[in-house]
PDB file of N, CA and C in Angstrom:
ATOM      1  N   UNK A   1     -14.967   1.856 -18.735  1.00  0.00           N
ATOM      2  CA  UNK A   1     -15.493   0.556 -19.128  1.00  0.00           C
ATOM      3  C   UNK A   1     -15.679  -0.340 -17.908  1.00  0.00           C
ATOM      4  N   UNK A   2     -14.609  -0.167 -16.935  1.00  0.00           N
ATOM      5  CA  UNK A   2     -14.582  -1.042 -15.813  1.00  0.00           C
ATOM      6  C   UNK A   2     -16.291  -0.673 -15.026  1.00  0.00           C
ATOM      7  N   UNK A   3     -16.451   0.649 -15.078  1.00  0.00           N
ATOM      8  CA  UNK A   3     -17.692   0.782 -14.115  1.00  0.00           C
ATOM      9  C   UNK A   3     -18.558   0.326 -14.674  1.00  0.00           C
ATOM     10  N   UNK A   4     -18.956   0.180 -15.710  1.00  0.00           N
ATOM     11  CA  UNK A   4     -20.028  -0.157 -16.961  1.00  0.00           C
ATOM     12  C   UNK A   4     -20.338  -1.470 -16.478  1.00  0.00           C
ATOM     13  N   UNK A   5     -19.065  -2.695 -16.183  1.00  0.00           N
ATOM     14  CA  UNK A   5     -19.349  -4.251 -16.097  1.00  0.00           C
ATOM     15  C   UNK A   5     -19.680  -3.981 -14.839  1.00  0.00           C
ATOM     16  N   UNK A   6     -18.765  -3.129 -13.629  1.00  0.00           N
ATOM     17  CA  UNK A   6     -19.300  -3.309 -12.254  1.00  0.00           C
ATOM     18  C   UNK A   6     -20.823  -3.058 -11.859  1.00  0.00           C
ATOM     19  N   UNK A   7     -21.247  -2.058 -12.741  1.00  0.00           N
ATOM     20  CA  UNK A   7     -22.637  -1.629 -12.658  1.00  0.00           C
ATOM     21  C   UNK A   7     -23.252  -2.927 -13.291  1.00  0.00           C
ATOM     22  N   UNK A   8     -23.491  -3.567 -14.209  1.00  0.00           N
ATOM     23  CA  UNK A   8     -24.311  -4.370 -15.056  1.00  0.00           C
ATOM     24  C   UNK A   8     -23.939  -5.673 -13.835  1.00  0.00           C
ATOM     25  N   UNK A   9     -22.898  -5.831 -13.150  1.00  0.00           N
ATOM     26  CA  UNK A   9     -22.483  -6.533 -12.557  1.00  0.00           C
ATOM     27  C   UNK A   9     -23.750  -6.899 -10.998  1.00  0.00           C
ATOM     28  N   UNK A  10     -23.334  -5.548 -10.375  1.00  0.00           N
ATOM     29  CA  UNK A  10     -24.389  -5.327  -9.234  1.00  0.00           C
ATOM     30  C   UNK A  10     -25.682  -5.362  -9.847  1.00  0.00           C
ATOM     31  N   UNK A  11     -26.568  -4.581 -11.151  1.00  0.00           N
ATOM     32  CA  UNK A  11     -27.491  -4.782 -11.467  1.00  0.00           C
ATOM     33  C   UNK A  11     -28.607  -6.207 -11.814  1.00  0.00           C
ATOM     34  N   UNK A  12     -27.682  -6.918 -12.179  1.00  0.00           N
ATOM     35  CA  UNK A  12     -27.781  -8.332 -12.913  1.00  0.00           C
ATOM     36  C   UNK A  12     -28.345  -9.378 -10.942  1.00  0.00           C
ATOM     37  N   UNK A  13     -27.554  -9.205 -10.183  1.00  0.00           N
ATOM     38  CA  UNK A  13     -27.243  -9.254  -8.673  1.00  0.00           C
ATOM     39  C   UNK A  13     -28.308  -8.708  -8.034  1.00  0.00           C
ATOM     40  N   UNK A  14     -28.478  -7.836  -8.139  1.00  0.00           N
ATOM     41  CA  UNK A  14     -29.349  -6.881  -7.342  1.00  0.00           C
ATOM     42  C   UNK A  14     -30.160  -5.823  -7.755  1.00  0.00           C
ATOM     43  N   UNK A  15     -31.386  -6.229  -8.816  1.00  0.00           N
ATOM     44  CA  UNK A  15     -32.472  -6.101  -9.331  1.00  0.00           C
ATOM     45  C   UNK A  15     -32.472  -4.569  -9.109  1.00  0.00           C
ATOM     46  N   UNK A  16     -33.155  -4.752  -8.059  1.00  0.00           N
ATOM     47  CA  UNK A  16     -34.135  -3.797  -7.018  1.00  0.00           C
ATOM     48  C   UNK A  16     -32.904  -2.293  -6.539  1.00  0.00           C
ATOM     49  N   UNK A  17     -32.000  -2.651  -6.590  1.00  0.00           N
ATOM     50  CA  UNK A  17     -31.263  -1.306  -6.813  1.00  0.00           C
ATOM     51  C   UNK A  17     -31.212   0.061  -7.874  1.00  0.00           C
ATOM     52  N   UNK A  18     -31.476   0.986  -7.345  1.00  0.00           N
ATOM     53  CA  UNK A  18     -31.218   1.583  -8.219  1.00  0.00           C
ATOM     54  C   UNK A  18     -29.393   2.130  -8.255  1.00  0.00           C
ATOM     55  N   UNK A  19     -28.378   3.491  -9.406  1.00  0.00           N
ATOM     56  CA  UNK A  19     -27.456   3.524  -9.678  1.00  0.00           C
ATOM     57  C   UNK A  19     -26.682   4.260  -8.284  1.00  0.00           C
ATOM     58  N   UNK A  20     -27.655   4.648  -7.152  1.00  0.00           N
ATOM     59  CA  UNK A  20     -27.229   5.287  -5.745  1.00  0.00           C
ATOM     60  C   UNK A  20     -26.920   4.470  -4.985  1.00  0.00           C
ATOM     61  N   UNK A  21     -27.551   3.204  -4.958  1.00  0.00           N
ATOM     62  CA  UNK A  21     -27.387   2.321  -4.026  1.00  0.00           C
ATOM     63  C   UNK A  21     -25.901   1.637  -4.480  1.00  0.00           C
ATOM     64  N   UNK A  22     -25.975   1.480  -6.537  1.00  0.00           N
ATOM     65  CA  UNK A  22     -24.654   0.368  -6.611  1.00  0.00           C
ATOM     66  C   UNK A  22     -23.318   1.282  -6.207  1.00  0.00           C
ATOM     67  N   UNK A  23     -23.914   3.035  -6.143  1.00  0.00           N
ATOM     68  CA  UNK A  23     -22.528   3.520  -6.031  1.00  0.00           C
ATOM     69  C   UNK A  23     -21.913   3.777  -4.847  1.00  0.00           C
ATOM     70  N   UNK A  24     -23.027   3.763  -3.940  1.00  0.00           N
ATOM     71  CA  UNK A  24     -23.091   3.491  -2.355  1.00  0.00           C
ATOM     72  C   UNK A  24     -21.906   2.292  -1.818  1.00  0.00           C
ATOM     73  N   UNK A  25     -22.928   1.013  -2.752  1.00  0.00           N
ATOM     74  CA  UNK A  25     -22.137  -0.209  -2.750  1.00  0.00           C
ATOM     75  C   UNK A  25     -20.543  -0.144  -2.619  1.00  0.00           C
ATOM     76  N   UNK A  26     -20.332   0.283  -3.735  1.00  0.00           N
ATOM     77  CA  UNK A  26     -18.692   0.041  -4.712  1.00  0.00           C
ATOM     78  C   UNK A  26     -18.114   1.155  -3.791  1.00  0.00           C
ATOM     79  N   UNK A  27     -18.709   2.327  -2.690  1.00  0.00           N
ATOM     80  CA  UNK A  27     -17.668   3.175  -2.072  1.00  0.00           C
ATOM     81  C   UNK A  27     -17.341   2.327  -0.886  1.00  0.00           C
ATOM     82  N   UNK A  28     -18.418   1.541  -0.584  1.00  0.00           N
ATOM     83  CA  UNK A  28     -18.762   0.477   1.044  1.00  0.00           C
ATOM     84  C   UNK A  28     -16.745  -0.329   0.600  1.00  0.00           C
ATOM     85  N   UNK A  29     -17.579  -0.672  -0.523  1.00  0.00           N
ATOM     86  CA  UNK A  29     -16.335  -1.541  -0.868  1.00  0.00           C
ATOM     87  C   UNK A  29     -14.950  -1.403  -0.644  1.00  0.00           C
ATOM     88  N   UNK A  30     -14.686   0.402  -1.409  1.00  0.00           N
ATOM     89  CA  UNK A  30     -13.394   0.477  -1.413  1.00  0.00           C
ATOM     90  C   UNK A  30     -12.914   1.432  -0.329  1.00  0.00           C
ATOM     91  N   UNK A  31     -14.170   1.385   0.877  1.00  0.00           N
ATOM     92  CA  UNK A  31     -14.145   1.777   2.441  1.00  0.00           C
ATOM     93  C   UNK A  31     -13.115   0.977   3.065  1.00  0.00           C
ATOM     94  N   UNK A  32     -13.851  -0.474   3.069  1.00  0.00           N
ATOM     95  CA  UNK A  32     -13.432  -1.446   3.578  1.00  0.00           C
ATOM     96  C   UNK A  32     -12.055  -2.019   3.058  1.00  0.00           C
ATOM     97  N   UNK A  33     -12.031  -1.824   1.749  1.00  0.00           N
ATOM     98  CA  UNK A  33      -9.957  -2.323   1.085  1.00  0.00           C
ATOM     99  C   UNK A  33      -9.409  -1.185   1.875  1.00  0.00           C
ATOM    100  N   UNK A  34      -9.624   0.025   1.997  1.00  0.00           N
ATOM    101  CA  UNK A  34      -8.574   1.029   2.306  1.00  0.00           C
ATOM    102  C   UNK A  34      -8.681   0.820   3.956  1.00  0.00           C
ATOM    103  N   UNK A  35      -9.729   0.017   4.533  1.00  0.00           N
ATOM    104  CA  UNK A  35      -9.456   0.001   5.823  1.00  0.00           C
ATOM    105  C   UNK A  35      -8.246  -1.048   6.318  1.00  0.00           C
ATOM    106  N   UNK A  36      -8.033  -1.903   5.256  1.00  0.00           N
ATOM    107  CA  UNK A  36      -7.197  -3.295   5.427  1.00  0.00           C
ATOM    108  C   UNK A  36      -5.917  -2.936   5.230  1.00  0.00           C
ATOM    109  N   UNK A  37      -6.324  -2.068   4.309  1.00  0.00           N
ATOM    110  CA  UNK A  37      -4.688  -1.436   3.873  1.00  0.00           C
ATOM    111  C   UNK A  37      -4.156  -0.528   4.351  1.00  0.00           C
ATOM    112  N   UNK A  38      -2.646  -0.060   3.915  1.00  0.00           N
ATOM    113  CA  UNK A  38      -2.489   1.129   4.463  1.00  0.00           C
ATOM    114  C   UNK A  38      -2.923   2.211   3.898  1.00  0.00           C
ATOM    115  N   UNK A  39      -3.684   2.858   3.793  1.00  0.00           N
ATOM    116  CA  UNK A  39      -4.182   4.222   3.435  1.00  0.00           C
ATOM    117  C   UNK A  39      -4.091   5.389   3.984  1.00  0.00           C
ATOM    118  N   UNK A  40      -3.874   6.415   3.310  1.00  0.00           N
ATOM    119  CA  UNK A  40      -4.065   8.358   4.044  1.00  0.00           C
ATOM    120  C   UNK A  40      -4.939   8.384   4.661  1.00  0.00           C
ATOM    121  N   UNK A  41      -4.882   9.210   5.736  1.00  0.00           N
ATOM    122  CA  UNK A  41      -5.910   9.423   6.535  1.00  0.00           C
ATOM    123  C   UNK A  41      -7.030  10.392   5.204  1.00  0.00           C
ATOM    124  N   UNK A  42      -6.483  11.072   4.541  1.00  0.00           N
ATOM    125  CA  UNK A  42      -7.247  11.751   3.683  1.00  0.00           C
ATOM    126  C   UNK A  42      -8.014  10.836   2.969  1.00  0.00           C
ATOM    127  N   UNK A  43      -7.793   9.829   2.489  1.00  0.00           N
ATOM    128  CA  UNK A  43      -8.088   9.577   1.478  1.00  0.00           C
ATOM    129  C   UNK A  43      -9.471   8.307   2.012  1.00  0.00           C
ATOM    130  N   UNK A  44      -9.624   7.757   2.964  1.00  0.00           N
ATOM    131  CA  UNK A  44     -10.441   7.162   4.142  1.00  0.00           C
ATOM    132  C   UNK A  44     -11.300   8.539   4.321  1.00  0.00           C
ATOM    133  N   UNK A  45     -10.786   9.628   5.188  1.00  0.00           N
ATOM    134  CA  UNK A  45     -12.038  10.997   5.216  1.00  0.00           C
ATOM    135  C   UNK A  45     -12.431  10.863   3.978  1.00  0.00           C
ATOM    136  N   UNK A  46     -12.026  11.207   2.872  1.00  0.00           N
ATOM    137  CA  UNK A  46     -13.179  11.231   1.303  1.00  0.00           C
ATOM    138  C   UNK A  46     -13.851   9.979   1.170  1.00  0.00           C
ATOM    139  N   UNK A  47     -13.499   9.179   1.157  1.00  0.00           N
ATOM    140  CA  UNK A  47     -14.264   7.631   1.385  1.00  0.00           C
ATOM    141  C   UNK A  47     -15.707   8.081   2.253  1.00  0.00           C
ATOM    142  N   UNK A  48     -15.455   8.377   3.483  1.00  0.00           N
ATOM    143  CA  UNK A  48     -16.503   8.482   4.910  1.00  0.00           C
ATOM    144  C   UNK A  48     -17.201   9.465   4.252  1.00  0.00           C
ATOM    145  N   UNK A  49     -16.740  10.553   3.780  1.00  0.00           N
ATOM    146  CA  UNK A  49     -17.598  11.973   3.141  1.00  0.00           C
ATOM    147  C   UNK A  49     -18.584  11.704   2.085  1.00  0.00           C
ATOM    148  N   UNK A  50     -17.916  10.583   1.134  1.00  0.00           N
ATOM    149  CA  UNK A  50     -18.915  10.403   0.048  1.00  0.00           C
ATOM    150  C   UNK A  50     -19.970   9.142   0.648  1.00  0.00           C
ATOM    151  N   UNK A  51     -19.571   8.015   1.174  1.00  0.00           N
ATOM    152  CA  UNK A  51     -20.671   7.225   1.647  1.00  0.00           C
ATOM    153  C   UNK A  51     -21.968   7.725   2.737  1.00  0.00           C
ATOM    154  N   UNK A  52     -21.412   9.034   3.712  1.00  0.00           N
ATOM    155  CA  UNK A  52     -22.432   9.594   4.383  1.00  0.00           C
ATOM    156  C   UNK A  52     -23.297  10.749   3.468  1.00  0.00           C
ATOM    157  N   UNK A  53     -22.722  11.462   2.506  1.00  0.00           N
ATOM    158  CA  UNK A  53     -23.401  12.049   1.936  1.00  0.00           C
ATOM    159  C   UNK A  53     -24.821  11.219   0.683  1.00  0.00           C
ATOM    160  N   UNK A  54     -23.951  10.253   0.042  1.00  0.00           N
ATOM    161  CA  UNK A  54     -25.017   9.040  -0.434  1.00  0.00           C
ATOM    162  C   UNK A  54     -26.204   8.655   0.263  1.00  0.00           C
ATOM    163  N   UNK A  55     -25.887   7.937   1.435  1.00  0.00           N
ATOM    164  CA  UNK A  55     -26.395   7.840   2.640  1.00  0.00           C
ATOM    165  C   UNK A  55     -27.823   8.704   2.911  1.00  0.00           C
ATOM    166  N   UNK A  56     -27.677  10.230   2.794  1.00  0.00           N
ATOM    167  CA  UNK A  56     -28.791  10.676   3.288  1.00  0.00           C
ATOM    168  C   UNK A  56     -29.388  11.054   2.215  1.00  0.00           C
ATOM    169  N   UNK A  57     -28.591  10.677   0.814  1.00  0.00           N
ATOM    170  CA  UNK A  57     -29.404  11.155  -0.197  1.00  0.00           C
ATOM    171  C   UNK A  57     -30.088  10.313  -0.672  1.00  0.00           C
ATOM    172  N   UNK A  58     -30.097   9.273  -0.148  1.00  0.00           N
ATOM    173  CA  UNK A  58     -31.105   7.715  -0.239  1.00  0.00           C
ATOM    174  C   UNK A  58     -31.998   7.263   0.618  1.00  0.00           C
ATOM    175  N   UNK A  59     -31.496   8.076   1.475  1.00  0.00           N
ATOM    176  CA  UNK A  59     -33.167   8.081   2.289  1.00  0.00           C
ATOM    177  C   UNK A  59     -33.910   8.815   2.263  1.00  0.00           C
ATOM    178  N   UNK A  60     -33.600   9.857   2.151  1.00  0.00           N
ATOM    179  CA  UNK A  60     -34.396  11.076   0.937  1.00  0.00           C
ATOM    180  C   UNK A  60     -35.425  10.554  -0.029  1.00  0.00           C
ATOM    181  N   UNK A  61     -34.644   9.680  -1.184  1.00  0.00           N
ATOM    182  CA  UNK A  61     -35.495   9.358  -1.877  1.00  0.00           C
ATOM    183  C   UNK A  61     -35.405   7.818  -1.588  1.00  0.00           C
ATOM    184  N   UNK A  62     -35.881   6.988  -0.426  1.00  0.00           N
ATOM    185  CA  UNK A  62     -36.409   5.884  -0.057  1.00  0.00           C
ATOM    186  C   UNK A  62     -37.374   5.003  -1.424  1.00  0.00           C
ATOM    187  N   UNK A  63     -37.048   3.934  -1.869  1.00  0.00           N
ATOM    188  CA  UNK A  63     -37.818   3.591  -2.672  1.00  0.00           C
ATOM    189  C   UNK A  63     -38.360   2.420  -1.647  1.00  0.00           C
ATOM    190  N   UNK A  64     -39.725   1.726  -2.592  1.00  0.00           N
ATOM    191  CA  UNK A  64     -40.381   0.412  -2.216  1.00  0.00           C
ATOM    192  C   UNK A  64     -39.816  -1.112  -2.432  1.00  0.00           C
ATOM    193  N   UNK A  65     -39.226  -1.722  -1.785  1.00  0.00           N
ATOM    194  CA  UNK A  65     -38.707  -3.029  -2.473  1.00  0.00           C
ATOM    195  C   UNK A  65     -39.105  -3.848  -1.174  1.00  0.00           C
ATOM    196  N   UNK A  66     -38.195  -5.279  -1.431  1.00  0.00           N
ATOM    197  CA  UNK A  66     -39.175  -6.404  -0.441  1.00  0.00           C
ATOM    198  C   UNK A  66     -37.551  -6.349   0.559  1.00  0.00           C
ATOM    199  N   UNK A  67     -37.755  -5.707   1.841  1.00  0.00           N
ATOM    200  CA  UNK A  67     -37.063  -6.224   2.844  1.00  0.00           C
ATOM    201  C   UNK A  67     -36.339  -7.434   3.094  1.00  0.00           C
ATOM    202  N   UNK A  68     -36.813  -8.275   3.240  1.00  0.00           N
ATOM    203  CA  UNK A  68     -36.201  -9.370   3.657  1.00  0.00           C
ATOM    204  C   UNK A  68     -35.298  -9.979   2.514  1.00  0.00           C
ATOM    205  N   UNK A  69     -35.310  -9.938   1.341  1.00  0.00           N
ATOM    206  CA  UNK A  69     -34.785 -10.311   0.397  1.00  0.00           C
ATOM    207  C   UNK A  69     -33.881  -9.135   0.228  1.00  0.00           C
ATOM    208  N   UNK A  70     -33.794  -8.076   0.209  1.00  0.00           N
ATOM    209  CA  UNK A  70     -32.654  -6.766   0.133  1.00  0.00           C
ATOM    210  C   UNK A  70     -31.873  -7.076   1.470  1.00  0.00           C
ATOM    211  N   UNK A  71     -32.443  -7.892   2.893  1.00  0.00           N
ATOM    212  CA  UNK A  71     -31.311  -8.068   3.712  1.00  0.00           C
ATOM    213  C   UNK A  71     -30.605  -9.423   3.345  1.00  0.00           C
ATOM    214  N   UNK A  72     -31.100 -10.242   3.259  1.00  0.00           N
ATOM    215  CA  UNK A  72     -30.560 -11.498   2.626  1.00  0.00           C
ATOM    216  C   UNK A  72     -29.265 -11.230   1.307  1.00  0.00           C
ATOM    217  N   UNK A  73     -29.469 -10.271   0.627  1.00  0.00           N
ATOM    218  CA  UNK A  73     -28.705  -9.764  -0.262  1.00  0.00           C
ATOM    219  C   UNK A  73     -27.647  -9.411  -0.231  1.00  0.00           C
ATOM    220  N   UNK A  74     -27.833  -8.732   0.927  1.00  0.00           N
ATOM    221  CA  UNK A  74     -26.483  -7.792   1.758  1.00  0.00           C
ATOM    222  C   UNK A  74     -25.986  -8.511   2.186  1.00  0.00           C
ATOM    223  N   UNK A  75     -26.683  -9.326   2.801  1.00  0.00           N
ATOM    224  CA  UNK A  75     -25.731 -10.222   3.936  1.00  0.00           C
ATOM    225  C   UNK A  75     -24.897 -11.624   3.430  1.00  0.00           C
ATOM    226  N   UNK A  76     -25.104 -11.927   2.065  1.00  0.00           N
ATOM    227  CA  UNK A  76     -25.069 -12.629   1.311  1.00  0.00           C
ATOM    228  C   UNK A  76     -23.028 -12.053   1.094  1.00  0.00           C
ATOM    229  N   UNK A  77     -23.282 -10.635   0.735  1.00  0.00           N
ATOM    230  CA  UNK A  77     -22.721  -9.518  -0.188  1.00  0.00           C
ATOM    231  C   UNK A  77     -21.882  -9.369   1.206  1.00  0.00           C
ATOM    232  N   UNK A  78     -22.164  -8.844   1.933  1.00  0.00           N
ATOM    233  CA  UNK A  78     -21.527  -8.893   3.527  1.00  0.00           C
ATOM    234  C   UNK A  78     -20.651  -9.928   3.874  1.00  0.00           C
ATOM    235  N   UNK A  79     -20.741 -11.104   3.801  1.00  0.00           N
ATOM    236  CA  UNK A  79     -19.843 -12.654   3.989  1.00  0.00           C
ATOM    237  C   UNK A  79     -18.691 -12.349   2.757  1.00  0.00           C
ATOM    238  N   UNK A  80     -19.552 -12.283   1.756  1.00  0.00           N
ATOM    239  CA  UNK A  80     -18.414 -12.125   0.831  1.00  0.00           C
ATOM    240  C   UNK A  80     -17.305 -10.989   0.649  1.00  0.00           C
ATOM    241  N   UNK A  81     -17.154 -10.045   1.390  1.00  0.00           N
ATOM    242  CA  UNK A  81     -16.464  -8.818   1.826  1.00  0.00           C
ATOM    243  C   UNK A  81     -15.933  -9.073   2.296  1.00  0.00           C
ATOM    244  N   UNK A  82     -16.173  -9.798   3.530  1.00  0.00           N
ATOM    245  CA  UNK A  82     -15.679 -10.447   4.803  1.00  0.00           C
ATOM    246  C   UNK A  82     -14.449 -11.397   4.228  1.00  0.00           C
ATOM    247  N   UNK A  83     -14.511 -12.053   3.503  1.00  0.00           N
ATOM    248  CA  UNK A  83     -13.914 -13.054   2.560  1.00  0.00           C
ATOM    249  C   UNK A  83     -12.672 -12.664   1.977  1.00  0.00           C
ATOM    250  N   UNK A  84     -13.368 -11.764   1.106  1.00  0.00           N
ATOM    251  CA  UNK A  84     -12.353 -10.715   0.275  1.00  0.00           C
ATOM    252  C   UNK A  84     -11.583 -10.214   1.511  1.00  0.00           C
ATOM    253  N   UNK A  85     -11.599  -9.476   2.345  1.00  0.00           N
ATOM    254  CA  UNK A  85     -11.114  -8.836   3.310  1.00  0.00           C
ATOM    255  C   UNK A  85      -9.986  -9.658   3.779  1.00  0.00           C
ATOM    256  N   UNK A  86     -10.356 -10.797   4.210  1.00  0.00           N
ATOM    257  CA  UNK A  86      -9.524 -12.040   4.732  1.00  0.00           C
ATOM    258  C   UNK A  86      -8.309 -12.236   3.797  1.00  0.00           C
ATOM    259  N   UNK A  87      -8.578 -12.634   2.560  1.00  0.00           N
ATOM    260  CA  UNK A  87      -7.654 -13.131   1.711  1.00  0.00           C
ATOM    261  C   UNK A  87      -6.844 -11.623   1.413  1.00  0.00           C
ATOM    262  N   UNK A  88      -7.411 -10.377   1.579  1.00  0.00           N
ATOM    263  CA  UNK A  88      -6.413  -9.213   1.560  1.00  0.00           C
ATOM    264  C   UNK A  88      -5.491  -9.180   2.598  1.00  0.00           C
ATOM    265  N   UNK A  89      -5.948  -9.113   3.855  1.00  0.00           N
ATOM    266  CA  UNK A  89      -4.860  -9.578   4.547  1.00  0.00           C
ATOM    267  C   UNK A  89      -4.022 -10.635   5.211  1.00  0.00           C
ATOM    268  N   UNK A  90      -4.164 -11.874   4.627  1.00  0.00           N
ATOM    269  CA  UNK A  90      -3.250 -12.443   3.702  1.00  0.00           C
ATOM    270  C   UNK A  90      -2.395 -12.441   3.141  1.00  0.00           C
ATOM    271  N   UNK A  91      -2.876 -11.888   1.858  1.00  0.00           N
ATOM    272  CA  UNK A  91      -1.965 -11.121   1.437  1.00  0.00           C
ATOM    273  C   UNK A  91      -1.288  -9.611   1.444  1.00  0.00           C
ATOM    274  N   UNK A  92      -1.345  -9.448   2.255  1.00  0.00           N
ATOM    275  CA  UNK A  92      -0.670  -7.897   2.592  1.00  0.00           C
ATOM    276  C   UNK A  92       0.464  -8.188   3.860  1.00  0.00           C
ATOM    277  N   UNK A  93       0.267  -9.587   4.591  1.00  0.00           N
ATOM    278  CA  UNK A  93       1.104 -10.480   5.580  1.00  0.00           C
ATOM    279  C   UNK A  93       2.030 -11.023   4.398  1.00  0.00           C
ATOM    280  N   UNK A  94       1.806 -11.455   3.560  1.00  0.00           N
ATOM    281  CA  UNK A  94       2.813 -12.591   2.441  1.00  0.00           C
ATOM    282  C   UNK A  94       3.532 -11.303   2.225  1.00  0.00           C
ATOM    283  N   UNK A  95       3.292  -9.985   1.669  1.00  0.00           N
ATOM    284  CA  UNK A  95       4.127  -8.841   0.882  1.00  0.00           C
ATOM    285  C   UNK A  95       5.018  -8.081   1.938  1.00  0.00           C
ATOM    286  N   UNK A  96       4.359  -8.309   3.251  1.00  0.00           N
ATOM    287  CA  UNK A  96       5.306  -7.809   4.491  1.00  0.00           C
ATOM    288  C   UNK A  96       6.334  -8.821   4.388  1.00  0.00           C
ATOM    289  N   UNK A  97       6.068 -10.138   4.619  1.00  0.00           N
ATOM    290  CA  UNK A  97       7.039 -11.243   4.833  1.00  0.00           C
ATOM    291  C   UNK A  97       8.267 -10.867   3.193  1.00  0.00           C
ATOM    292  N   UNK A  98       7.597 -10.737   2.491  1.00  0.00           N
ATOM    293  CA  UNK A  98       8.345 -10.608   1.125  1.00  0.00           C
ATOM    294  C   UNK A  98       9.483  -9.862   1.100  1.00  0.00           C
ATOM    295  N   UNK A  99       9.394  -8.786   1.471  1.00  0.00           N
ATOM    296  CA  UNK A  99       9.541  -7.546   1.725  1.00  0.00           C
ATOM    297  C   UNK A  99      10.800  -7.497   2.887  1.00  0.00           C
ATOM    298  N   UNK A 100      10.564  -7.839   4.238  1.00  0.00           N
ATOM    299  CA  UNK A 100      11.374  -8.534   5.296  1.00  0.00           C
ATOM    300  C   UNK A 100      12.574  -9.157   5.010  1.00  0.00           C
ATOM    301  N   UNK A 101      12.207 -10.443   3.622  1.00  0.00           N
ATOM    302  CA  UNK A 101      13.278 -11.374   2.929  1.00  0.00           C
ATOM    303  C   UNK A 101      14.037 -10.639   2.297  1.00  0.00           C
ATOM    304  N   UNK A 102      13.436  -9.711   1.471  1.00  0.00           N
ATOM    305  CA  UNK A 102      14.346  -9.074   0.409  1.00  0.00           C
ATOM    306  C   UNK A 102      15.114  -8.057   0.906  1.00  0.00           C
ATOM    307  N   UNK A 103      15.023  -7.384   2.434  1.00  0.00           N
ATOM    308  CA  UNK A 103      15.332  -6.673   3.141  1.00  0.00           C
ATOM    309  C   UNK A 103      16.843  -7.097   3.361  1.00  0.00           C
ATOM    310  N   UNK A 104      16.567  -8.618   3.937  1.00  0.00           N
ATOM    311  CA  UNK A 104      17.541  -9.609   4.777  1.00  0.00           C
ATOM    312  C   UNK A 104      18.712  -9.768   3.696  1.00  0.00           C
ATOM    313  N   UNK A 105      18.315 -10.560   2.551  1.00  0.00           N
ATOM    314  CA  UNK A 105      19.081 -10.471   1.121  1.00  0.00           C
ATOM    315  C   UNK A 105      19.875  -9.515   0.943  1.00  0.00           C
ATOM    316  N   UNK A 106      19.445  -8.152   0.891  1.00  0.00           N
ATOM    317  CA  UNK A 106      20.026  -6.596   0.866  1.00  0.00           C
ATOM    318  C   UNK A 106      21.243  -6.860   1.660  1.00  0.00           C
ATOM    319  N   UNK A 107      21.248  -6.939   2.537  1.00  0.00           N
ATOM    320  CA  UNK A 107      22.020  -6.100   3.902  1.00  0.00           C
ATOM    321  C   UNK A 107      22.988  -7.353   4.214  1.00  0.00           C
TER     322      UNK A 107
END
């Protein structure tokens, strides 16, 4: 159900996409959380494996849309990553600090 709203989500957003690009999207995405975080090295390689394989299977089939408005989009979409990203580590500093306290408490 969750992919259903994320898809109608990006679609609603970003017209001119077709379902390669939103899934492209949503791996970009959870590229970038697992880069903030701590993650497996495995699990980052499957990340890289599926976005490069997408990747050439979309330029393969290259569609027609209006440039400048598909970069404006991204970059729009890009700030806001950037954003998200920020406030993740943030918070991933607050859960270290947390973590540290409850350490101190312990012992």
């Amino acid at each position: 159900m969750e992919h259903q709203k994320t898809t109608v989500k990006y679609a609603t957003e970003f017209p001119y996409l077709n379902d390669k690009d939103i899934h492209s999207l949503k791996l970009d995405i959870v590229y970038r959380i697992l880069s903030t975080v701590k993650a497996t090295d495995s699990e980052v390689e499957l990340i890289k494996r599926k976005r490069r394989n997408l990747q050439k299977s979309h330029f393969k089939q290259k569609k027609d849309f209006d440039i400048k408005t598909c970069i404006e989009d991204i970059g729009r979409k890009l700030s806001d990553l950037e954003k998200e990203k920020n406030e993740l580590i943030k918070r991933r500093i607050e859960l270290i600090e947390e973590i540290d306290l409850y350490k101190m408490c312990c012992n």
